[in-house]
Protein backbone atom coordinates (compact mmCIF):
# COMPACT_ATOMS: atom_id res chain seq x y z
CA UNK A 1 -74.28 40.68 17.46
CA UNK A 2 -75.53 37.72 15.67
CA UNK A 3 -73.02 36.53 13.00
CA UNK A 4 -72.30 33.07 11.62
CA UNK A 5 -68.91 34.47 10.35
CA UNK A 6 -67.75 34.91 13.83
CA UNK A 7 -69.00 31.75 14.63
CA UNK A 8 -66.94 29.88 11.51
CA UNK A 9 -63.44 32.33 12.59
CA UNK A 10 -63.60 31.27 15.96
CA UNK A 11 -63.58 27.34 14.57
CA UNK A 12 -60.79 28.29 12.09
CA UNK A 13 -58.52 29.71 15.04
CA UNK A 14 -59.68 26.21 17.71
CA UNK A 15 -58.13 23.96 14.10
CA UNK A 16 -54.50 23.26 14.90
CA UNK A 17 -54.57 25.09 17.67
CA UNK A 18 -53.54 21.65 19.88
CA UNK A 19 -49.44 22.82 20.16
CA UNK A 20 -49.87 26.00 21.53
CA UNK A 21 -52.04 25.42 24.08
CA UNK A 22 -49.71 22.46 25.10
CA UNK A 23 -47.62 24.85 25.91
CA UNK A 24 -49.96 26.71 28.13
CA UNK A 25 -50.19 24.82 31.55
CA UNK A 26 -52.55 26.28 33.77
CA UNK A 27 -53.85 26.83 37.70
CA UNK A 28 -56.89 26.41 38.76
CA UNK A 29 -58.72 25.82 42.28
CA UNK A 30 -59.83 25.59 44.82
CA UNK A 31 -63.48 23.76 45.18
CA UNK A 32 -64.52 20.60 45.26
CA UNK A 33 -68.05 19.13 45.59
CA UNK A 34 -69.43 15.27 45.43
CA UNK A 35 -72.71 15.35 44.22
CA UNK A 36 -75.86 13.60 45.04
CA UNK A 37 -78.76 13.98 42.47
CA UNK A 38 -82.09 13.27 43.66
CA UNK A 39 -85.99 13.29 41.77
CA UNK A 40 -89.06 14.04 44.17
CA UNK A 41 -91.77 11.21 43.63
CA UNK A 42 -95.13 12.76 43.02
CA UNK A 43 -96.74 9.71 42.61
CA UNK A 44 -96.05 6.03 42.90
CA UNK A 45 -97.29 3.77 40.79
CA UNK A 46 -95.66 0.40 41.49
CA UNK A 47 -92.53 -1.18 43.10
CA UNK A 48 -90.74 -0.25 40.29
CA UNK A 49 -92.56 2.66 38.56
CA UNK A 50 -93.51 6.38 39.53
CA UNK A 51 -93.77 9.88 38.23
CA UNK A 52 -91.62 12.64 39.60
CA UNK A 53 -92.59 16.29 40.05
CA UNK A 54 -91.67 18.19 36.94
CA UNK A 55 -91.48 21.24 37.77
CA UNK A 56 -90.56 23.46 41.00
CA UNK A 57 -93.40 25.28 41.07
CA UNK A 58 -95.41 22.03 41.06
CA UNK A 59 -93.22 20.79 44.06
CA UNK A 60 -93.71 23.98 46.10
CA UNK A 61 -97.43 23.84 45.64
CA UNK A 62 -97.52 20.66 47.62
CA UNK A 63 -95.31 21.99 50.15
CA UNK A 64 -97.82 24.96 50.44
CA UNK A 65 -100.86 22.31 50.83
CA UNK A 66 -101.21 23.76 53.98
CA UNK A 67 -100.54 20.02 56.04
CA UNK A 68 -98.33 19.75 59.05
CA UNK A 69 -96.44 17.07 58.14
CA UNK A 70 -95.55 15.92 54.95
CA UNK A 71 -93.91 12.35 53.71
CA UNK A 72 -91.95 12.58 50.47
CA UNK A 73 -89.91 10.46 48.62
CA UNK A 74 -86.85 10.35 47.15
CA UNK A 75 -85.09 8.62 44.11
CA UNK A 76 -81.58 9.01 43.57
CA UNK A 77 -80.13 8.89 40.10
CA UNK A 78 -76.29 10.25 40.23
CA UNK A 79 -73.57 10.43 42.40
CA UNK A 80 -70.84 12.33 40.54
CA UNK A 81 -67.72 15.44 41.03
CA UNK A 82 -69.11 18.60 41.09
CA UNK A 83 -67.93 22.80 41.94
CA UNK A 84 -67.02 24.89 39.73
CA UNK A 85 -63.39 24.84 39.91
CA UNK A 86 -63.59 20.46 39.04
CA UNK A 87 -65.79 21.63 35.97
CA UNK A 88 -63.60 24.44 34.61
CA UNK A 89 -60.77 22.50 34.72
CA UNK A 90 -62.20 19.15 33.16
CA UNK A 91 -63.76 21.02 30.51
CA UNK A 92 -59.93 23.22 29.99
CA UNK A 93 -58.03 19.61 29.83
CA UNK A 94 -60.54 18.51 27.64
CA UNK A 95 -60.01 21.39 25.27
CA UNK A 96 -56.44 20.61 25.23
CA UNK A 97 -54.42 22.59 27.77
CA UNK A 98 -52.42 21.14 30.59
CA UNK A 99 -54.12 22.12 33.78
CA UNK A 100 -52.98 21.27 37.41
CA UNK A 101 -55.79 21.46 39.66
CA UNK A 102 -55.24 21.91 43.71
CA UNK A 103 -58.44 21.86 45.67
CA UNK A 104 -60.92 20.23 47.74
CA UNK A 105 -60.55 16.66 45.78
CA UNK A 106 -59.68 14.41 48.84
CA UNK A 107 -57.73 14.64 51.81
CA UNK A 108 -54.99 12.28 51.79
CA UNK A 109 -55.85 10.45 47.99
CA UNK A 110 -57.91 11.40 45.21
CA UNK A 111 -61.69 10.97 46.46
CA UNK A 112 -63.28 8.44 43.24
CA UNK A 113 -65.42 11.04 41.94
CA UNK A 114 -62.48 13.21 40.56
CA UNK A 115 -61.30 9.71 39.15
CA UNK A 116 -61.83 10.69 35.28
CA UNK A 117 -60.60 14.46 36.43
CA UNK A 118 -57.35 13.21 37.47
CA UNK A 119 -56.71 11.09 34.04
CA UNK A 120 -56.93 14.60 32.00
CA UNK A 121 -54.98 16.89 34.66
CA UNK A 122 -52.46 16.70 37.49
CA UNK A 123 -54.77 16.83 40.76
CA UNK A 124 -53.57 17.94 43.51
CA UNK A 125 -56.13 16.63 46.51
CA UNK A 126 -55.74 19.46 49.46
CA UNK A 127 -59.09 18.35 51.65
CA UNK A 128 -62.31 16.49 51.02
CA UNK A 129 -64.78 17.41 48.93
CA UNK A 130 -68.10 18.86 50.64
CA UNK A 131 -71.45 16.88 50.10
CA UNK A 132 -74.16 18.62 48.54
CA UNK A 133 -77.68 16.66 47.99
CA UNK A 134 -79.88 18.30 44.53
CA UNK A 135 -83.28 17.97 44.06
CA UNK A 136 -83.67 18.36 40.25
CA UNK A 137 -86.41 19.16 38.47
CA UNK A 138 -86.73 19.43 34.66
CA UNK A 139 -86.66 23.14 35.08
CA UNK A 140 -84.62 23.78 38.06
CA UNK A 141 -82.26 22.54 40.63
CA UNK A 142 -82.80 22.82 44.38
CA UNK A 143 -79.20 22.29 45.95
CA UNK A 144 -78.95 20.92 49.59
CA UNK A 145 -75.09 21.82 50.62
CA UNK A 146 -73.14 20.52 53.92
CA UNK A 147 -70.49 23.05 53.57
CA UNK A 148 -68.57 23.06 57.01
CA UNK A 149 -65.41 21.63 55.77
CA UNK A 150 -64.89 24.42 53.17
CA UNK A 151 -64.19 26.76 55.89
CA UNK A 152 -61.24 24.18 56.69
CA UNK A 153 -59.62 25.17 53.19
CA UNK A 154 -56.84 28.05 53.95
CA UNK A 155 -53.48 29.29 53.25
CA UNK A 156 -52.14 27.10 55.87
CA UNK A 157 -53.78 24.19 54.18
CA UNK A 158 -52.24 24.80 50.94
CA UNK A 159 -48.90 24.87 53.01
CA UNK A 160 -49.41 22.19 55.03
CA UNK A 161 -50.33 19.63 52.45
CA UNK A 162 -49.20 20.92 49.13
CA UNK A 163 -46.32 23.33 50.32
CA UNK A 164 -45.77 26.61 49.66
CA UNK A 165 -42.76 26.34 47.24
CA UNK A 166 -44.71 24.10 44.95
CA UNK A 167 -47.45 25.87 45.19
CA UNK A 168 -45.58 29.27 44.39
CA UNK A 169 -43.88 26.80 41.21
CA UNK A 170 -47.05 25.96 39.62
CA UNK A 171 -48.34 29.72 40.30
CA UNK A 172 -45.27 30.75 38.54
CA UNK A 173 -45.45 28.14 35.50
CA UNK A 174 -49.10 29.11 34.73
CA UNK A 175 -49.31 30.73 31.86
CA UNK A 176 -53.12 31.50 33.18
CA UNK A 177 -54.74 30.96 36.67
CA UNK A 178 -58.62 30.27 36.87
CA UNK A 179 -60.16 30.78 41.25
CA UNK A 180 -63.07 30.15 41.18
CA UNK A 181 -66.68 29.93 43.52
CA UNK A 182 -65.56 32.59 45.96
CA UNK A 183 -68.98 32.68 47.49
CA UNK A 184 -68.70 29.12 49.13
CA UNK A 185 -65.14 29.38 50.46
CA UNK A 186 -64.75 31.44 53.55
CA UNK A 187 -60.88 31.79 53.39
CA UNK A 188 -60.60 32.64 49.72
CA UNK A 189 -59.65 36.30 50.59
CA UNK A 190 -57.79 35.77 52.49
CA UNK A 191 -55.63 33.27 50.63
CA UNK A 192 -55.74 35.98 47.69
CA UNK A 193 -53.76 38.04 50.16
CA UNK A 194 -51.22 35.88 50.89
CA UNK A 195 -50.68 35.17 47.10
CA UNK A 196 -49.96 38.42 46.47
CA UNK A 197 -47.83 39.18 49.15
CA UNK A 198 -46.12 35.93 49.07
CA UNK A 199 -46.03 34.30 45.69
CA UNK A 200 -47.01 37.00 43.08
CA UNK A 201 -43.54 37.80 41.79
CA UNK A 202 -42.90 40.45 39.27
CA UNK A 203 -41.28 38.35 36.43
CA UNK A 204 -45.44 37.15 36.18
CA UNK A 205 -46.84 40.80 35.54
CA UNK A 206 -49.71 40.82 33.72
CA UNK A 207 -50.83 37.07 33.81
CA UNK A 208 -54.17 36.19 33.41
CA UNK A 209 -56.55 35.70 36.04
CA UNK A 210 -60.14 34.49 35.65
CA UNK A 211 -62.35 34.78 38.86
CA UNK A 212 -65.56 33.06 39.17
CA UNK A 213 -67.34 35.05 42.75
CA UNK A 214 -70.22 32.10 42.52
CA UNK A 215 -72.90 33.47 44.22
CA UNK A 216 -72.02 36.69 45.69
CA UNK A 217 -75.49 37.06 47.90
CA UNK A 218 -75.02 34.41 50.29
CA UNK A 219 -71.97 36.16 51.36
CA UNK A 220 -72.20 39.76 53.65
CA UNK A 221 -71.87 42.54 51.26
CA UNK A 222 -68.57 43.75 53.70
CA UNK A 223 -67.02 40.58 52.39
CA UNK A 224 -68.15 40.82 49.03
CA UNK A 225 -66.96 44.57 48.52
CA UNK A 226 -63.26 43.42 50.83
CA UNK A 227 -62.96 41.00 47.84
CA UNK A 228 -63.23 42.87 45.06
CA UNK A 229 -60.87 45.36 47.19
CA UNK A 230 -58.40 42.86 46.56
CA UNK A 231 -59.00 42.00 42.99
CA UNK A 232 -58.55 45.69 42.42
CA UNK A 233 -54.71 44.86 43.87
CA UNK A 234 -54.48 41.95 41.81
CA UNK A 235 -55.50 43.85 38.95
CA UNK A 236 -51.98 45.66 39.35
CA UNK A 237 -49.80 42.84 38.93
CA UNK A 238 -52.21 40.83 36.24
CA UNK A 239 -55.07 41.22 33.98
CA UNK A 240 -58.27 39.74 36.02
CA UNK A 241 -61.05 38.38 34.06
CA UNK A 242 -63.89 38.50 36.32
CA UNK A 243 -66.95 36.28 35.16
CA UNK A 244 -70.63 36.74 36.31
CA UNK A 245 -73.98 35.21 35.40
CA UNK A 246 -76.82 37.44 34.94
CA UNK A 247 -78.14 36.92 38.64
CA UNK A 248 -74.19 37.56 39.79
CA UNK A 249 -73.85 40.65 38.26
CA UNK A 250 -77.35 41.91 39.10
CA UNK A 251 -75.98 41.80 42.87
CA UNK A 252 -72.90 43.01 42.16
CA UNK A 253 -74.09 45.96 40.48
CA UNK A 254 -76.51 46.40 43.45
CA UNK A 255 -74.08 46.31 45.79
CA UNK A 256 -72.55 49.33 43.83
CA UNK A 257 -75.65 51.05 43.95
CA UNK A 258 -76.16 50.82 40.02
CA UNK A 259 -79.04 51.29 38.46
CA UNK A 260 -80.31 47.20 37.56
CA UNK A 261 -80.20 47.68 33.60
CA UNK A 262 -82.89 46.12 30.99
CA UNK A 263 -82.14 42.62 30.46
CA UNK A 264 -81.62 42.66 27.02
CA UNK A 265 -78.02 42.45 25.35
CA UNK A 266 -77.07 45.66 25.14
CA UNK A 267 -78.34 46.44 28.58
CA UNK A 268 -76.24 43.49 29.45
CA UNK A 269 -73.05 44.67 27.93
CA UNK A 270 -73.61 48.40 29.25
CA UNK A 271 -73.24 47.25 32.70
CA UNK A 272 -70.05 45.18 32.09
CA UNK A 273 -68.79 48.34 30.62
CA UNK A 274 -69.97 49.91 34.05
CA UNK A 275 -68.79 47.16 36.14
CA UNK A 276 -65.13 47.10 34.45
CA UNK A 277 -65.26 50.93 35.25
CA UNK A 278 -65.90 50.82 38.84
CA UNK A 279 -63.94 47.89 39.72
CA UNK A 280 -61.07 49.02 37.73
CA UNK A 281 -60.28 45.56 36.20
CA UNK A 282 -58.73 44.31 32.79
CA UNK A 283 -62.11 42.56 31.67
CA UNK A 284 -65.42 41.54 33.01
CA UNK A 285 -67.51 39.40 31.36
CA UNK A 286 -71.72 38.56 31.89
CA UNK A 287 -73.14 35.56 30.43
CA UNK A 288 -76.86 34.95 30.71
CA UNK A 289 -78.15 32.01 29.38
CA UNK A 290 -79.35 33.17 25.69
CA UNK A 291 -76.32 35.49 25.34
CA UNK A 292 -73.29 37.01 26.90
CA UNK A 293 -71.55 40.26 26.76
CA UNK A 294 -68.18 41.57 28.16
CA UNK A 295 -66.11 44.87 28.19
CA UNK A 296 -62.46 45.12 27.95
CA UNK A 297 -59.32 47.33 27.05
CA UNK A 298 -60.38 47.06 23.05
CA UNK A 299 -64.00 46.75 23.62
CA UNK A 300 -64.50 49.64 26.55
CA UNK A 301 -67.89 49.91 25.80
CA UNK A 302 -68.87 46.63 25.36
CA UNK A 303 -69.60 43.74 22.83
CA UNK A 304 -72.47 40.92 23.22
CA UNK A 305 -72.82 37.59 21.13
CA UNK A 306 -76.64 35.51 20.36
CA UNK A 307 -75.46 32.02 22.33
CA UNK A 308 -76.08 28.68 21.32
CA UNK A 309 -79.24 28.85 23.78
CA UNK A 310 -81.41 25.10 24.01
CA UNK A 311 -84.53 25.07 25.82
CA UNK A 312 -84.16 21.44 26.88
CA UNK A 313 -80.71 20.89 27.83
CA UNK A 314 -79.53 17.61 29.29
CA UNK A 315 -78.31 18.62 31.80
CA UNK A 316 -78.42 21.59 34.17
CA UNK A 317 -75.48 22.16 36.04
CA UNK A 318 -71.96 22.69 34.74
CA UNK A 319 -73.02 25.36 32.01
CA UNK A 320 -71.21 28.12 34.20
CA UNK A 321 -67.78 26.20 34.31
CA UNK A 322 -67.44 25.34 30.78
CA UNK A 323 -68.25 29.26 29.66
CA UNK A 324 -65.14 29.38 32.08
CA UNK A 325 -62.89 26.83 30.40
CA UNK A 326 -63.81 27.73 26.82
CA UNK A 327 -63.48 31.84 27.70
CA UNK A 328 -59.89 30.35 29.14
CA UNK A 329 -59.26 28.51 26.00
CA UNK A 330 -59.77 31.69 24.35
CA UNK A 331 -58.06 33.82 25.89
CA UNK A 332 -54.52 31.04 25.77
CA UNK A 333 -54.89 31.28 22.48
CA UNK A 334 -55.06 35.30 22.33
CA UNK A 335 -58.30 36.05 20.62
CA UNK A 336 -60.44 38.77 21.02
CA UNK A 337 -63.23 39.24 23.27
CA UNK A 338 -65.79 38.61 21.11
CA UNK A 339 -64.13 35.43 19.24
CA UNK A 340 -63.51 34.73 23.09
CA UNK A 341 -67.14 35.21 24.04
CA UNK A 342 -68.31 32.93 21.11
CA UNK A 343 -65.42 30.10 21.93
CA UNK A 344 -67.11 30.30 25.84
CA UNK A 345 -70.38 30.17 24.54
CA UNK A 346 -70.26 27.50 22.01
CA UNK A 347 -68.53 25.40 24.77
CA UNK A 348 -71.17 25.30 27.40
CA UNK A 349 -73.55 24.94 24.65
CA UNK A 350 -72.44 21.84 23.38
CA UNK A 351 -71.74 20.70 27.12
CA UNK A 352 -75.86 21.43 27.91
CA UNK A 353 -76.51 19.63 24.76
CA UNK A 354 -74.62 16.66 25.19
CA UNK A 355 -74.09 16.32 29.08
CA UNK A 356 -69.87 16.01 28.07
CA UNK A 357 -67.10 18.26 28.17
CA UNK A 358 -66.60 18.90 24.07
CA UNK A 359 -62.71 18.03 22.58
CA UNK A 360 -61.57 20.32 20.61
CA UNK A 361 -62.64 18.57 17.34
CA UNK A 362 -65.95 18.40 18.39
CA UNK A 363 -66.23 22.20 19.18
CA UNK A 364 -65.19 22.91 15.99
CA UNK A 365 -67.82 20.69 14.32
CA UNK A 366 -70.64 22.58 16.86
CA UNK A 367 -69.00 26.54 15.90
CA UNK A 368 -69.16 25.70 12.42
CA UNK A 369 -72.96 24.76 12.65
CA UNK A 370 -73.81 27.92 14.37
């Protein structure tokens, strides 16, 4: 649907909304990236002046030149936090909600990069962050990951260096729990058994859970169907919120043997409909970049909102985690999927548009203009 009015209701219910989500501390984990940005020099045209590729395709058709050896150069422009689960939770403090965040944010002190992080939430630094080197280009990003120490994050590092009791305490405090990027932690299952076996209790039935898979085809599709096994078992105990971009949901629904549907919004909200159905959880949620759609208990056969779409955002990455922390907003604050859709949307499309987490002043201000 297209509709200012939802737009200006979702801004009326973010207004004086700051005490109760005070009172709303949240979980989230467990990633952690440091980033290195990088532009590819197509041509130099001085010591201090040059021209970098603009666009993928334009890089690729110099790698396909057809010479054996190529010399490129680099530039590097950023060093700064990245992952999904750093983003969602920046982007959730910044909205207003108390959020401890345990995760991959340095080993033994807080690695510099998660410096402005830890001034909005409590971090809780489990492991170092894993490098990852981008090449961006105005239209794309071409992401360069050393990943070996995120098969170091498990149970028994949670244990080991946060402890389990605390752990279970700020499990139990939550009033919501965001886990996100599946894809690039090996151990993930694995530590979702051992929450539910040993934390879940039952006096925190039916607390939200949002899970962000990342990207579900770099994993085997044994692992990928073993973990959505268990979010069927968490999906006893709470209501799991399971959040895909178009591509994510495309594979998932593959994997399911689905029939891919038309990429248009209703398409799009179909298959969340069929996705909720065969995975047998509270709510799943698809957000493409020019809309999103979601099905849940109210909304079985599913609801889509027009999103703020820009074609020249400011920045690329990030977009993903700040649907996440303005869908989590949402849902603390017990709106409806679609005011919840439009409160996700809004916020990544002020974050794309400004390259900054929005308060929750300024996302009113950006609703209210839609």
């Amino acid at each position: 649907m297209t509709d200012s009015r939802l737009a200006r209701q979702t801004a009326e219910r973010l207004i004086g909304s700051r005490a109760q989500l005070l009172k709303c501390p949240c979980l989230v984990g467990f990633d952690g990236f440091v980033e290195h940005t990088y532009r590819v020099v197509q041509e130099r045209q001085g010591p201090t002046k040059w021209a970098p590729y603009r666009s993928l395709e334009d890089f690729l058709s110099k790698l396909r030149g057809g010479a054996s050896t190529l010399w490129l150069e680099i530039v590097h422009e950023t060093t700064r936090m990245a992952g999904d689960g750093p983003q969602t939770a920046f982007g959730l403090s910044t909205l207003g909600a108390p959020v401890h965040y345990v995760g991959m944010c340095g080993s033994e002190s807080l690695h510099p990069v998660f410096s402005e992080l830890g001034k909005r939430a409590t971090v809780h630094p489990l492991l170092d962050p894993a490098p990852v080197h981008v090449l961006e280009f105005d239209d794309q990003r071409v992401s360069l990951a050393q990943e070996g120490n995120l098969g170091e994050f498990t149970w028994e590092i949670i244990k080991k260096r946060l402890g389990e009791a605390n752990f279970k305490k700020l499990w139990n405090e939550a009033h919501l729990v965001a886990m996100l990027n599946w894809s690039r932690l090996p151990h993930l299952s694995q530590i979702w058994k051992k929450i539910l076996s040993e934390i879940a209790t039952r006096s925190d039935a039916r607390k939200p859970v949002l899970i962000d898979l990342g990207d579900p085809s770099a994993r085997a599709e044994p692992d990928l169907l073993g973990a959505l096994k268990i979010l069927e078992e968490f999906q006893e105990r709470y209501d799991i919120f399971l959040l895909l971009n178009e591509p994510e949901a495309f594979h998932v629904a593959k994997v399911f043997r689905l029939k891919k549907p038309a990429a248009t919004p209703q398409g799009i909200a179909s298959l969340a409909s069929l996705l909720r159905e065969k995975l047998g959880l509270h709510t799943v949620v698809i957000h493409p970049t020019r809309f999103c759609a979601g099905a849940d208990p109210q909304e079985p056969q599913g609801v889509w909102i027009e999103g703020p779409y820009t074609a020249k955002p400011k920045v690329q990455s990030g977009a993903g985690a700040h649907f996440n922390a303005g869908f989590a907003t949402a849902r603390l604050l017990g709106l409806s999927l679609a005011h919840s859709l439009q409160l996700a949307a809004a916020c990544s499309g002020f974050y794309v548009r400004h390259a900054t987490s929005p308060n929750r002043e300024q996302l009113v201000r950006f609703l209210q203009t839609l």
